[in-house]
Protein backbone atom coordinates (compact mmCIF):
# COMPACT_ATOMS: atom_id res chain seq x y z
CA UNK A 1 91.68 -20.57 0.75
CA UNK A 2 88.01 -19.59 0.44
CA UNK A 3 87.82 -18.11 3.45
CA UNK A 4 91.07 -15.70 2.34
CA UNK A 5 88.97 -15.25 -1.03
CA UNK A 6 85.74 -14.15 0.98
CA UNK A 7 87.88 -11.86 3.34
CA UNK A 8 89.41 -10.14 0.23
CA UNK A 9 86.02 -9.93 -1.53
CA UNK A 10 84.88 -7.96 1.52
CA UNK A 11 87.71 -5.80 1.38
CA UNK A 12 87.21 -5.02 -2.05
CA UNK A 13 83.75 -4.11 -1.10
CA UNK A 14 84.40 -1.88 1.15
CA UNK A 15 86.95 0.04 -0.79
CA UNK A 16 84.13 0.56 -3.40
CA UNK A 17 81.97 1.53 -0.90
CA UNK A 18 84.50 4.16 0.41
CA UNK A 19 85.40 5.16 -3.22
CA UNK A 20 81.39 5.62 -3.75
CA UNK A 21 80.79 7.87 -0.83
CA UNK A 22 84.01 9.92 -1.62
CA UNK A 23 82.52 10.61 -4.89
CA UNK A 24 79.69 11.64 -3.44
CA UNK A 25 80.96 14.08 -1.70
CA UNK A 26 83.20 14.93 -3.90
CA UNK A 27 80.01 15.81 -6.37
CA UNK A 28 78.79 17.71 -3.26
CA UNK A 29 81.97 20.18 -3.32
CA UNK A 30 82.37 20.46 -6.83
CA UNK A 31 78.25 22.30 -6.39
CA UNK A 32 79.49 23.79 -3.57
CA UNK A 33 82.39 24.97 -5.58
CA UNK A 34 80.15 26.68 -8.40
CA UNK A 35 78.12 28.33 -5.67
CA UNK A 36 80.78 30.02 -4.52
CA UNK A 37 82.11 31.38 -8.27
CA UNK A 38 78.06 32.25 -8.42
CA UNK A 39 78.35 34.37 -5.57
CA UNK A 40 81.51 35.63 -6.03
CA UNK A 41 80.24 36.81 -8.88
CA UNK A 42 77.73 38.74 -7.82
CA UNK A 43 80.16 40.55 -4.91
CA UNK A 44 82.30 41.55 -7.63
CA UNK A 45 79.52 43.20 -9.39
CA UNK A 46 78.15 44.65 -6.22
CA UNK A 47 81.31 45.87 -5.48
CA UNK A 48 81.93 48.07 -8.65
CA UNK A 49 78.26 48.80 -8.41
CA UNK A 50 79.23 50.82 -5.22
CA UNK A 51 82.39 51.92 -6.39
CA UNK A 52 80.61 54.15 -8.67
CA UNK A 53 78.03 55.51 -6.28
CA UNK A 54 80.89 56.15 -4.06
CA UNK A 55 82.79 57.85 -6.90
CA UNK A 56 79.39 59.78 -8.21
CA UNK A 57 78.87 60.96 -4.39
CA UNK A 58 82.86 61.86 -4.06
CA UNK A 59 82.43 64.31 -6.86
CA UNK A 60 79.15 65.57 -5.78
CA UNK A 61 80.79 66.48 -2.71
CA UNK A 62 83.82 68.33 -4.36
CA UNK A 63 81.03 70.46 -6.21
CA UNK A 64 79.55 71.45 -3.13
CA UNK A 65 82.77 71.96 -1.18
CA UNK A 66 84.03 74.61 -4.02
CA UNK A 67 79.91 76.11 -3.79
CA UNK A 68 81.05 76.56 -0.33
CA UNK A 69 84.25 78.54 -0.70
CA UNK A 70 82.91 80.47 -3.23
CA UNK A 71 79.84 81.37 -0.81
CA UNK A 72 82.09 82.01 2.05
CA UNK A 73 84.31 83.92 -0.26
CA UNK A 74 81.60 86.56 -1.55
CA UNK A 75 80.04 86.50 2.41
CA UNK A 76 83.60 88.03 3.05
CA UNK A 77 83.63 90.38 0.36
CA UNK A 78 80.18 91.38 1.32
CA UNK A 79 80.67 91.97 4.45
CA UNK A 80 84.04 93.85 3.70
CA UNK A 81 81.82 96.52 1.65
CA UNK A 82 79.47 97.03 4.67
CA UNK A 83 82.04 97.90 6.59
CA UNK A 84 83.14 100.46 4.42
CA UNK A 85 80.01 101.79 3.63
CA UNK A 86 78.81 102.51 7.06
């Protein structure tokens, strides 16, 4: 009967001893867990960061795109009135 008490007193304390280290890392992931929303974080606001530098560069590129037809245009009518002239 002891010996049955003993074997289930070792049992038990191995359980706790699984139950500590599966807290432990449980406590591990949980940080690992906030790093992540840290960092994820941070992408987002990277991300929108560039999203407006992309946007800003998008519509400096439209301005220079219309400069351009509108310098091509007058080339053409300026070389239009040469011709006629000579």
């Amino acid at each position: 009967m002891e010996e049955i008490l003993t074997q289930i007193i070792d049992k038990l304390d191995k359980l706790g001893n699984g139950q500590q280290e599966l807290n432990e890392r449980l406590g591990k992931l949980e940080t690992e867990v906030t790093e992540i929303k840290e960092d994820n974080k941070q992408i987002k606001l990277a991300v929108l960061e560039i999203n407006e530098i992309v946007s800003r560069i998008e519509d400096k590129q439209n301005e220079h795109q219309k400069v351009m037809e509108e310098l091509a245009y007058k080339t053409a009518l300026h070389d239009n009135e040469l011709k006629r002239i000579k």
